[in-house]
N, C-alpha and C. Protein backbone atom coordinates (compact mmCIF):
# COMPACT_ATOMS: atom_id res chain seq x y z
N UNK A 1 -19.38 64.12 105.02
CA UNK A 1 -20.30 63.31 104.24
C UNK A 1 -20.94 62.21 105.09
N UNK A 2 -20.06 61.53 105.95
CA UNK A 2 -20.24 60.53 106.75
C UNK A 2 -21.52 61.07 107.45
N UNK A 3 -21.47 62.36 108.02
CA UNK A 3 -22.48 62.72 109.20
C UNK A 3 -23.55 62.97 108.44
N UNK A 4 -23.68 63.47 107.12
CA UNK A 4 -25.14 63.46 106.02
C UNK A 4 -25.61 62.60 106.77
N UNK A 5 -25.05 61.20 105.62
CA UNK A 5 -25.53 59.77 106.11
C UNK A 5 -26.01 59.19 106.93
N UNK A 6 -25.60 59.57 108.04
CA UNK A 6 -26.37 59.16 109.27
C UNK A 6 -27.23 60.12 109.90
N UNK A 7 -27.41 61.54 109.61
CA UNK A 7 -28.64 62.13 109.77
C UNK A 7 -29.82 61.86 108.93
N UNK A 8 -29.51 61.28 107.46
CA UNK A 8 -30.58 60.51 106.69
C UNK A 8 -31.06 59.80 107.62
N UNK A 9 -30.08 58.72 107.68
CA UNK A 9 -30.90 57.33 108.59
C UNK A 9 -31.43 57.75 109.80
N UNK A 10 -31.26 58.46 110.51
CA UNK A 10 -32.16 58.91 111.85
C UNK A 10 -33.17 59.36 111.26
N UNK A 11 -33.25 60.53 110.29
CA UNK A 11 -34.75 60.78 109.62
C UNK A 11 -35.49 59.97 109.47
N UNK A 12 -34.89 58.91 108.61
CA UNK A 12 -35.67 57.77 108.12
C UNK A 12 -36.26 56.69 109.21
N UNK A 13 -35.44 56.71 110.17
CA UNK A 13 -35.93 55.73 111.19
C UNK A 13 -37.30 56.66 112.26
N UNK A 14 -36.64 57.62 112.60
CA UNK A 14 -38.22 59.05 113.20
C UNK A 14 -38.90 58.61 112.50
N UNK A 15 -39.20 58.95 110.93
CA UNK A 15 -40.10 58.38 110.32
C UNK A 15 -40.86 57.36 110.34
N UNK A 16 -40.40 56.19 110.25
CA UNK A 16 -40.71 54.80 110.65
C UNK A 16 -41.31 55.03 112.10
N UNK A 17 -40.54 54.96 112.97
CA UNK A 17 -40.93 55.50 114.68
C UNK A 17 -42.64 55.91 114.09
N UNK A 18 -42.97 56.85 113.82
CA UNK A 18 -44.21 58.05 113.57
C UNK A 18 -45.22 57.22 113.15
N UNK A 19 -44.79 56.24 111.97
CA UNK A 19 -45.79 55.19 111.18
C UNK A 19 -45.75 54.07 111.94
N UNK A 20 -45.48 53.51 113.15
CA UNK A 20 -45.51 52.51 113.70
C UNK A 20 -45.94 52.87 115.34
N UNK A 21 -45.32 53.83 115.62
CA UNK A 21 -45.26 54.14 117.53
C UNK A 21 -44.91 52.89 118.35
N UNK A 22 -43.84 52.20 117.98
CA UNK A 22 -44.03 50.76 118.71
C UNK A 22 -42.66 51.14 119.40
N UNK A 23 -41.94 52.33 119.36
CA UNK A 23 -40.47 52.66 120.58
C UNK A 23 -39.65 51.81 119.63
N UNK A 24 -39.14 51.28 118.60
CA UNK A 24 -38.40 50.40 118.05
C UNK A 24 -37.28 50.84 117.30
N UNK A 25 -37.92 51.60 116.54
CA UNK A 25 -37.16 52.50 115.54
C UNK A 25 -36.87 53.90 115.97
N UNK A 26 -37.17 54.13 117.37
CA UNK A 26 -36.60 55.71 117.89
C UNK A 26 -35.89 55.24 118.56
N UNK A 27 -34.89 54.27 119.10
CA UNK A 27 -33.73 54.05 119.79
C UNK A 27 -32.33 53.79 118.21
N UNK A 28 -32.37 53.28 117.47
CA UNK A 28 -31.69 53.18 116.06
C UNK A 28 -31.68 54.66 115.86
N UNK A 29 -32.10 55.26 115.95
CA UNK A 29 -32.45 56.80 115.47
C UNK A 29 -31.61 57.65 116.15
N UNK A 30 -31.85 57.30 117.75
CA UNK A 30 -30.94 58.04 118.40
C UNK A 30 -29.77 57.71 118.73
N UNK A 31 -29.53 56.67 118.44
CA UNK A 31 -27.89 55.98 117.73
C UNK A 31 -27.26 56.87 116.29
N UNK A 32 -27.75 56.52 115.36
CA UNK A 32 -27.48 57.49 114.02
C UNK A 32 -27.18 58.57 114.34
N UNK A 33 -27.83 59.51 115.62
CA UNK A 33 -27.99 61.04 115.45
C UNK A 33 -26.13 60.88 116.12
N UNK A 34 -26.18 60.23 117.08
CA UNK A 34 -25.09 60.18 118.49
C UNK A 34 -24.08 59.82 117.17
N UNK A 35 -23.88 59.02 116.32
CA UNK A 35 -22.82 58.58 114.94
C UNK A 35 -22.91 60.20 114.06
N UNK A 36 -23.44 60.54 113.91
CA UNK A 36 -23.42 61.45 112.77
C UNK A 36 -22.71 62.71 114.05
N UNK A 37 -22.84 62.62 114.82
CA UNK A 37 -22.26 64.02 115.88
C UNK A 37 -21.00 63.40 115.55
N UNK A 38 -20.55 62.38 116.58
CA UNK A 38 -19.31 61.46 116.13
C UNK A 38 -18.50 61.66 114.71
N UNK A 39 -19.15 61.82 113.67
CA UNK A 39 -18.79 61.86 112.39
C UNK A 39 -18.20 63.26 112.45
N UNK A 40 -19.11 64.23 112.75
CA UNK A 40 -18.79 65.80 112.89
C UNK A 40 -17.81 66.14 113.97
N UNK A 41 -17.20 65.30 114.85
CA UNK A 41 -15.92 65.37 115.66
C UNK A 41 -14.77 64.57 115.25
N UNK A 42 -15.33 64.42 113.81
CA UNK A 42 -14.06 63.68 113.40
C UNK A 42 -13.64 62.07 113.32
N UNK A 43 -14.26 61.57 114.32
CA UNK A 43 -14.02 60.41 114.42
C UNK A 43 -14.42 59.13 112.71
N UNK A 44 -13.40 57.78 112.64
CA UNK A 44 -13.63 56.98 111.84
C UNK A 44 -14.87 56.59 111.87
N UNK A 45 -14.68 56.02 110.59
CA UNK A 45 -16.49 55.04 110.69
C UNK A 45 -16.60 53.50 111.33
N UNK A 46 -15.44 53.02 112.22
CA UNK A 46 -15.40 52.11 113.10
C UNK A 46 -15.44 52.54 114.60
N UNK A 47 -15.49 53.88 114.78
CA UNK A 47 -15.85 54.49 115.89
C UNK A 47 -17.25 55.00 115.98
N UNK A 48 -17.48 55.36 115.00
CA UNK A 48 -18.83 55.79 114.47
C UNK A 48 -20.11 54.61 114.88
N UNK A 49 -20.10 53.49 114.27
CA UNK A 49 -20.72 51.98 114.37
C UNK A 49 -20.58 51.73 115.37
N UNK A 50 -19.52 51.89 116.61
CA UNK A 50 -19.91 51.71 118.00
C UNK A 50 -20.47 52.62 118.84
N UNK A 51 -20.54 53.79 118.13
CA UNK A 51 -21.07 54.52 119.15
C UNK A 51 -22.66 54.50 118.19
N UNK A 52 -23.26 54.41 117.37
CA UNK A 52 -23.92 53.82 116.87
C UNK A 52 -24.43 52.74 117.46
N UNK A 53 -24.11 51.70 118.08
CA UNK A 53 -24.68 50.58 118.70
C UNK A 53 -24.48 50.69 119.88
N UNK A 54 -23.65 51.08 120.62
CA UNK A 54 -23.46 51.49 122.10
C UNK A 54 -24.96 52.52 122.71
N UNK A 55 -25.44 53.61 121.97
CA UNK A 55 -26.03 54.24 122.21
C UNK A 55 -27.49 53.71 121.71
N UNK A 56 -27.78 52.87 120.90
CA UNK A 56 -28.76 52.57 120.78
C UNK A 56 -29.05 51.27 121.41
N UNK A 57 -28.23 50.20 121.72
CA UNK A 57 -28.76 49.80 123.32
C UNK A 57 -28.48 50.27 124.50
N UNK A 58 -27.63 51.24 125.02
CA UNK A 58 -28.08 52.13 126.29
C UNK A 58 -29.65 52.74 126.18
N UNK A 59 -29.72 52.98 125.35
CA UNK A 59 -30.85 53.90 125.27
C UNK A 59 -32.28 52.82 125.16
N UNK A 60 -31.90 52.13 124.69
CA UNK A 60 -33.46 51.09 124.85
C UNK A 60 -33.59 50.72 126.35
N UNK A 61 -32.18 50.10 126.53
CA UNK A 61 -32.06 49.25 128.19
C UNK A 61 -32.36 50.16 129.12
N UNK A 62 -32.30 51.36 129.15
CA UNK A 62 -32.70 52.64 130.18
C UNK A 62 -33.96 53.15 130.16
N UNK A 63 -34.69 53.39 129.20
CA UNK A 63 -35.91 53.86 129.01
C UNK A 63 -37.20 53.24 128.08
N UNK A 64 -37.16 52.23 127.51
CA UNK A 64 -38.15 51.73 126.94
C UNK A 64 -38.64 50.95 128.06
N UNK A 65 -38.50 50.33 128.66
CA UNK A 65 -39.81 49.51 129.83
C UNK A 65 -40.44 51.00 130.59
N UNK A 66 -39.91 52.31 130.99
CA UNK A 66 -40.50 53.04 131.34
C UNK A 66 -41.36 53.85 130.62
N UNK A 67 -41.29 54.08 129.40
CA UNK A 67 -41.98 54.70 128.59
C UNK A 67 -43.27 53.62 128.47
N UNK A 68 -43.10 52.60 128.04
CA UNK A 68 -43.92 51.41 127.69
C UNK A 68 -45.28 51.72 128.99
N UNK A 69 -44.49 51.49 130.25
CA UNK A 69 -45.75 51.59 131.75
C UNK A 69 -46.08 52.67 131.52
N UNK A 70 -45.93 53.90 130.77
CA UNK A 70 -45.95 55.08 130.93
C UNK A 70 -47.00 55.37 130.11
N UNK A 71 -47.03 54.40 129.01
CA UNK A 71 -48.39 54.63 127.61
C UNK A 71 -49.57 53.66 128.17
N UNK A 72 -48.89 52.47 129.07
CA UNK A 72 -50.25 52.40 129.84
C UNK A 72 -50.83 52.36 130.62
N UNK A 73 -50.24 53.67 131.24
CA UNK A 73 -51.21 54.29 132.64
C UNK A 73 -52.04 55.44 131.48
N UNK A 74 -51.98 55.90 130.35
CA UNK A 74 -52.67 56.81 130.08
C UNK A 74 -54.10 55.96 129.64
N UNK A 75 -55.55 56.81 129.84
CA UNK A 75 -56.64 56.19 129.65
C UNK A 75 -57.11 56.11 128.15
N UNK A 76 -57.51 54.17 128.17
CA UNK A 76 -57.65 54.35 126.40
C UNK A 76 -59.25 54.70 126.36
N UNK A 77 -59.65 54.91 125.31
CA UNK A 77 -61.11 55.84 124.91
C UNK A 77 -62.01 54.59 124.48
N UNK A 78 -62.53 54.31 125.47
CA UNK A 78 -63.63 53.46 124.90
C UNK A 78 -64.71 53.70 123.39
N UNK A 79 -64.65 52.71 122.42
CA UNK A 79 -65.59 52.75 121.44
C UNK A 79 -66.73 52.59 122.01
N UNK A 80 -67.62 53.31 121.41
CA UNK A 80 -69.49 52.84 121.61
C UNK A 80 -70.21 52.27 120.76
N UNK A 81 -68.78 51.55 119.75
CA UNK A 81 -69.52 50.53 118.49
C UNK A 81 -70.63 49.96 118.89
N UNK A 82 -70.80 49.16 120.52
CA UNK A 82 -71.30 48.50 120.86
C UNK A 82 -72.91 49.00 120.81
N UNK A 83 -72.89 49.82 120.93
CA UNK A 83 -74.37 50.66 121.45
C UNK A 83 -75.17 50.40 120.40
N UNK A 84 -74.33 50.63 119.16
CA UNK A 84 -75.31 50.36 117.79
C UNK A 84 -76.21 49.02 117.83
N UNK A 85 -75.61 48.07 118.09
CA UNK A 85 -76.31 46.77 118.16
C UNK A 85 -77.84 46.51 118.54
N UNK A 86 -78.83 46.17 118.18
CA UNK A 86 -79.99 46.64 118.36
C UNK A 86 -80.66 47.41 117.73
N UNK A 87 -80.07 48.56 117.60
CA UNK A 87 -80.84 49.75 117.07
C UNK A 87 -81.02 49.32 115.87
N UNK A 88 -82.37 50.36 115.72
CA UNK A 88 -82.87 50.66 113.73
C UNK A 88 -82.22 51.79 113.47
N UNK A 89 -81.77 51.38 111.67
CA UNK A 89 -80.78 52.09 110.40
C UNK A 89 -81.91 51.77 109.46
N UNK A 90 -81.44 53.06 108.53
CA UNK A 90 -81.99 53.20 107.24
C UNK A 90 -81.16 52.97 106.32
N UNK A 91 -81.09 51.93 105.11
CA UNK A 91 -80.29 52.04 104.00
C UNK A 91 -79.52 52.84 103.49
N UNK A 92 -79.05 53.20 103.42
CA UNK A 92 -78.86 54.64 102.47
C UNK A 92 -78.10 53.88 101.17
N UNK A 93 -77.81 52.92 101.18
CA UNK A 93 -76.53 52.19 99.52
C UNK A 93 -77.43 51.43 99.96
N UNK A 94 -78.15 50.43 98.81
CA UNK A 94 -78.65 49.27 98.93
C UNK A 94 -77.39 48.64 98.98
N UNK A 95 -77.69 47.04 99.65
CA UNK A 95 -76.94 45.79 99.52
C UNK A 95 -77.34 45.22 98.83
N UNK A 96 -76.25 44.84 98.52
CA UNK A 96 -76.83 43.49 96.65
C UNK A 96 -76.38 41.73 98.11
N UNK A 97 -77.20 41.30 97.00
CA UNK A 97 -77.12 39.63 97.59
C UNK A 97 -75.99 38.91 97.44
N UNK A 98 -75.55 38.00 98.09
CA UNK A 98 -74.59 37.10 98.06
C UNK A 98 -73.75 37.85 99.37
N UNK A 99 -72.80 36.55 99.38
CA UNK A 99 -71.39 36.79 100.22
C UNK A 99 -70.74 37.84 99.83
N UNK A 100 -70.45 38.49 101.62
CA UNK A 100 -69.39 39.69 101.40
C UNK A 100 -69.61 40.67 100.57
N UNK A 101 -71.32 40.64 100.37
CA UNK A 101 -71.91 42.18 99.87
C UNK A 101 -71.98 43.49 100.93
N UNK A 102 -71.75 44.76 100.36
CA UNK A 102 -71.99 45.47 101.31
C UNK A 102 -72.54 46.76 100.63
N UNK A 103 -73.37 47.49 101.45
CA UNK A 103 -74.22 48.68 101.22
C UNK A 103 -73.46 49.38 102.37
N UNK A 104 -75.14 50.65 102.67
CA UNK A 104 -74.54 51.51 103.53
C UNK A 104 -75.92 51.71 104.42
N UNK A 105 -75.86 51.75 105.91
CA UNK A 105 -77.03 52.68 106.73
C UNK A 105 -76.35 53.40 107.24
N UNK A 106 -77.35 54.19 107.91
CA UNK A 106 -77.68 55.61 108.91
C UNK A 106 -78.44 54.93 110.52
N UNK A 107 -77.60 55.07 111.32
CA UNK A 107 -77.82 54.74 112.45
C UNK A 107 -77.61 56.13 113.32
N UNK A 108 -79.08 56.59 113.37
CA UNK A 108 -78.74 58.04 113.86
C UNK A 108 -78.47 59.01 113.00
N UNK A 109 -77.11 60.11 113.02
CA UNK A 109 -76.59 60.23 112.47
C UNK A 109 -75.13 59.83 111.84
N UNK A 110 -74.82 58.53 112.10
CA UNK A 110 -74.03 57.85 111.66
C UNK A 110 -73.98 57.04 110.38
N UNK A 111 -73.17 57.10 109.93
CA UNK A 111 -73.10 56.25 108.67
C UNK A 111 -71.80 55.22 108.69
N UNK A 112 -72.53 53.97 108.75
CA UNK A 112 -71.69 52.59 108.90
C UNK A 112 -71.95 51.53 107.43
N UNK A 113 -70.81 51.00 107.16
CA UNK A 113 -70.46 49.92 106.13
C UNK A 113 -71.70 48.82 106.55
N UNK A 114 -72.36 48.07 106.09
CA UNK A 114 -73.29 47.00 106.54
C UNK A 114 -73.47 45.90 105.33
N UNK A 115 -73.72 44.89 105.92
CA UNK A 115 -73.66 43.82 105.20
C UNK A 115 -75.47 43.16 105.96
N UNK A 116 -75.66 42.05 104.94
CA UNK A 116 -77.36 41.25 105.10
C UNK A 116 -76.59 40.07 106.26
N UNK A 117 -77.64 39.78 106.99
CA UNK A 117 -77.21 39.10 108.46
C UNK A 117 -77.89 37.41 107.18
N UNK A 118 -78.41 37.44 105.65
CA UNK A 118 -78.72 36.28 105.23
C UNK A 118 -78.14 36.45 104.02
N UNK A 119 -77.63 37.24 104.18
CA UNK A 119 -76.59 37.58 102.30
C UNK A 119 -77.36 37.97 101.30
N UNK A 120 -79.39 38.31 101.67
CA UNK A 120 -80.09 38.61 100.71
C UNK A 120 -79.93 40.15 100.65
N UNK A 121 -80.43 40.70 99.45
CA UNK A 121 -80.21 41.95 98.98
C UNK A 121 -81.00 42.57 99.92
N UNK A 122 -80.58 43.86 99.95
CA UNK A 122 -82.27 44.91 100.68
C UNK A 122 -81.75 46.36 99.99
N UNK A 123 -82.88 46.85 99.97
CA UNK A 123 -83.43 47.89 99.24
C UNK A 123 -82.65 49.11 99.73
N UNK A 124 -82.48 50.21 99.19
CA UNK A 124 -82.01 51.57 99.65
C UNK A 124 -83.87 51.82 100.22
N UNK A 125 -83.22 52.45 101.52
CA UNK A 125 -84.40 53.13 102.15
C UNK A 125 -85.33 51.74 103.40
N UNK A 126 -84.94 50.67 103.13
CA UNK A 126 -85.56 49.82 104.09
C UNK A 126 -85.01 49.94 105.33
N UNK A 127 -85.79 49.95 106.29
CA UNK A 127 -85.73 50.12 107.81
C UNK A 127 -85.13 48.60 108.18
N UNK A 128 -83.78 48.47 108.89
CA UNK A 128 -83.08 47.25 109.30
C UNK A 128 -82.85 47.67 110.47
N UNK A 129 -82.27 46.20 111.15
CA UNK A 129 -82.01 46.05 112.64
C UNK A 129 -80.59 45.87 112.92
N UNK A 130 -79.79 46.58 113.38
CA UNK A 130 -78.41 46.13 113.65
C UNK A 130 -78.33 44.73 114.53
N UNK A 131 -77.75 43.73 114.16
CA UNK A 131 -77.80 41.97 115.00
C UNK A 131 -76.69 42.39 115.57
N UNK A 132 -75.57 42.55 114.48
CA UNK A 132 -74.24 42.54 115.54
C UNK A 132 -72.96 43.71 114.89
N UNK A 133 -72.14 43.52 115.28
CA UNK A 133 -71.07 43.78 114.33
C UNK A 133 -70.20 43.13 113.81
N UNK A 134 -69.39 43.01 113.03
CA UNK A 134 -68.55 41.72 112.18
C UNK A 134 -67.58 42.76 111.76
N UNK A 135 -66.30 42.93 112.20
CA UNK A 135 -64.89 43.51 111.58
C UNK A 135 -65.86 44.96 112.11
N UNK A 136 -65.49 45.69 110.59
CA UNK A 136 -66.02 46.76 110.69
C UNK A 136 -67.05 47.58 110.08
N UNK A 137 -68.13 46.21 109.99
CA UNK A 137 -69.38 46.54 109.36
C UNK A 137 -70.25 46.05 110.29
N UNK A 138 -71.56 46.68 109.99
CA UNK A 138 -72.90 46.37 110.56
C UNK A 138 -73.36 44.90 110.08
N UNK A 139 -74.09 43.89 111.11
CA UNK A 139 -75.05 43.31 110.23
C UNK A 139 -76.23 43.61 110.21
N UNK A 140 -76.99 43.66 109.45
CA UNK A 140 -78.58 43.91 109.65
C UNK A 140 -79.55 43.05 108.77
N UNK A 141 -80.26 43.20 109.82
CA UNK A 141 -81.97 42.47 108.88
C UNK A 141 -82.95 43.24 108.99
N UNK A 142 -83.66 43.44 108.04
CA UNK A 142 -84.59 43.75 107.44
C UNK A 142 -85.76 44.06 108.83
N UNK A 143 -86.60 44.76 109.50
CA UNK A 143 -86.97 44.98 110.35
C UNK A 143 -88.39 43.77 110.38
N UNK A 144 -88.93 43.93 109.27
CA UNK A 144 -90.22 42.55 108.90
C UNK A 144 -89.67 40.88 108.95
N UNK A 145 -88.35 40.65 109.41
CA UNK A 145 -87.32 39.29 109.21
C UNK A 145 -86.88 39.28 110.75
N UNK A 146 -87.19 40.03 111.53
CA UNK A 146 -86.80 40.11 113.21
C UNK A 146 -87.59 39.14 113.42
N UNK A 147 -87.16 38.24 114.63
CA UNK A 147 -87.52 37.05 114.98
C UNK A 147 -88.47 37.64 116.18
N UNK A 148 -89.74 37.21 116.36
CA UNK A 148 -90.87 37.58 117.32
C UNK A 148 -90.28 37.56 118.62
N UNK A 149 -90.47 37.65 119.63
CA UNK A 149 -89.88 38.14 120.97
C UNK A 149 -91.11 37.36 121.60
N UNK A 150 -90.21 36.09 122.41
CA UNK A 150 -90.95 35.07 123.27
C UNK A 150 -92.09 35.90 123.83
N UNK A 151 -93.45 34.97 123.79
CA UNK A 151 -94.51 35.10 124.64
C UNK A 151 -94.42 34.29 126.23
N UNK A 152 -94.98 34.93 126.81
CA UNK A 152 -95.36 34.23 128.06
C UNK A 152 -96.64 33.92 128.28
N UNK A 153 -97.02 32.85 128.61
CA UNK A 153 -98.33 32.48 128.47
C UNK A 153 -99.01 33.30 129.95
């Protein structure tokens, strides 16, 4: 019964491990598994709890700083959120007015969350300017509300 128990808790901690990836909860895990073998050779459940904790700091102190250098030598994937900035979008959800309104454009073929760069409403179908990005929405203005582009005399 003992060894159930602690193959639960290793499940449960993999699990956790899977929803997090932070190496935290797969060293506890592989403690439980090393207790629940323990359990299946018989041993008490005060032998069990040390080999339970014995094995789950051997196992961090040996291999988590190497795994860790190991996730970042692999190459991370640059976003091209950035690229949007500038470009013209078409409405597709109007934005209603006020704070922390949001609609929808088409940048390309993309479709991004967007909010008014003045909190005023704009129309489904009006041609806007991406200013910036904010979290994980667009801002935009209205393409006739773009600020003129210095002259040189």
């Amino acid at each position: 019964m003992a060894a159930v128990i602690w193959i639960l808790i290793a499940l449960a901690l993999f699990g956790l491990e899977v929803l997090t990836l932070s190496f935290v909860a797969f060293y506890p895990a592989l403690g439980a598994l090393a207790a629940a073998l323990t359990a299946l050779l018989g041993g008490n459940v005060g032998i069990q709890v040390i080999v339970f904790a014995v094995v789950t700091v051997v196992a961090l102190l040996l291999t988590r700083k190497p795994l860790l250098r190991m996730m970042k030598r692999m190459p991370s994937v640059p976003s091209n959120a950035s690229n949007v900035v500038g470009r013209r979008a078409v409405v597709v959800i109007a934005i209603e007015s006020g704070p922390g309104q949001r609609g929808q454009v088409r940048v390309g073929t993309e479709h991004w969350s967007a909010k008014s760069e003045n909190e005023q409403a704009i129309a489904e179908g009006t041609t806007v300017e991406v200013v910036r990005i904010d979290g994980v929405a667009l801002v935009v203005r209205p393409v006739g509300d773009a600020p003129e582009p210095a002259q040189t005399p």
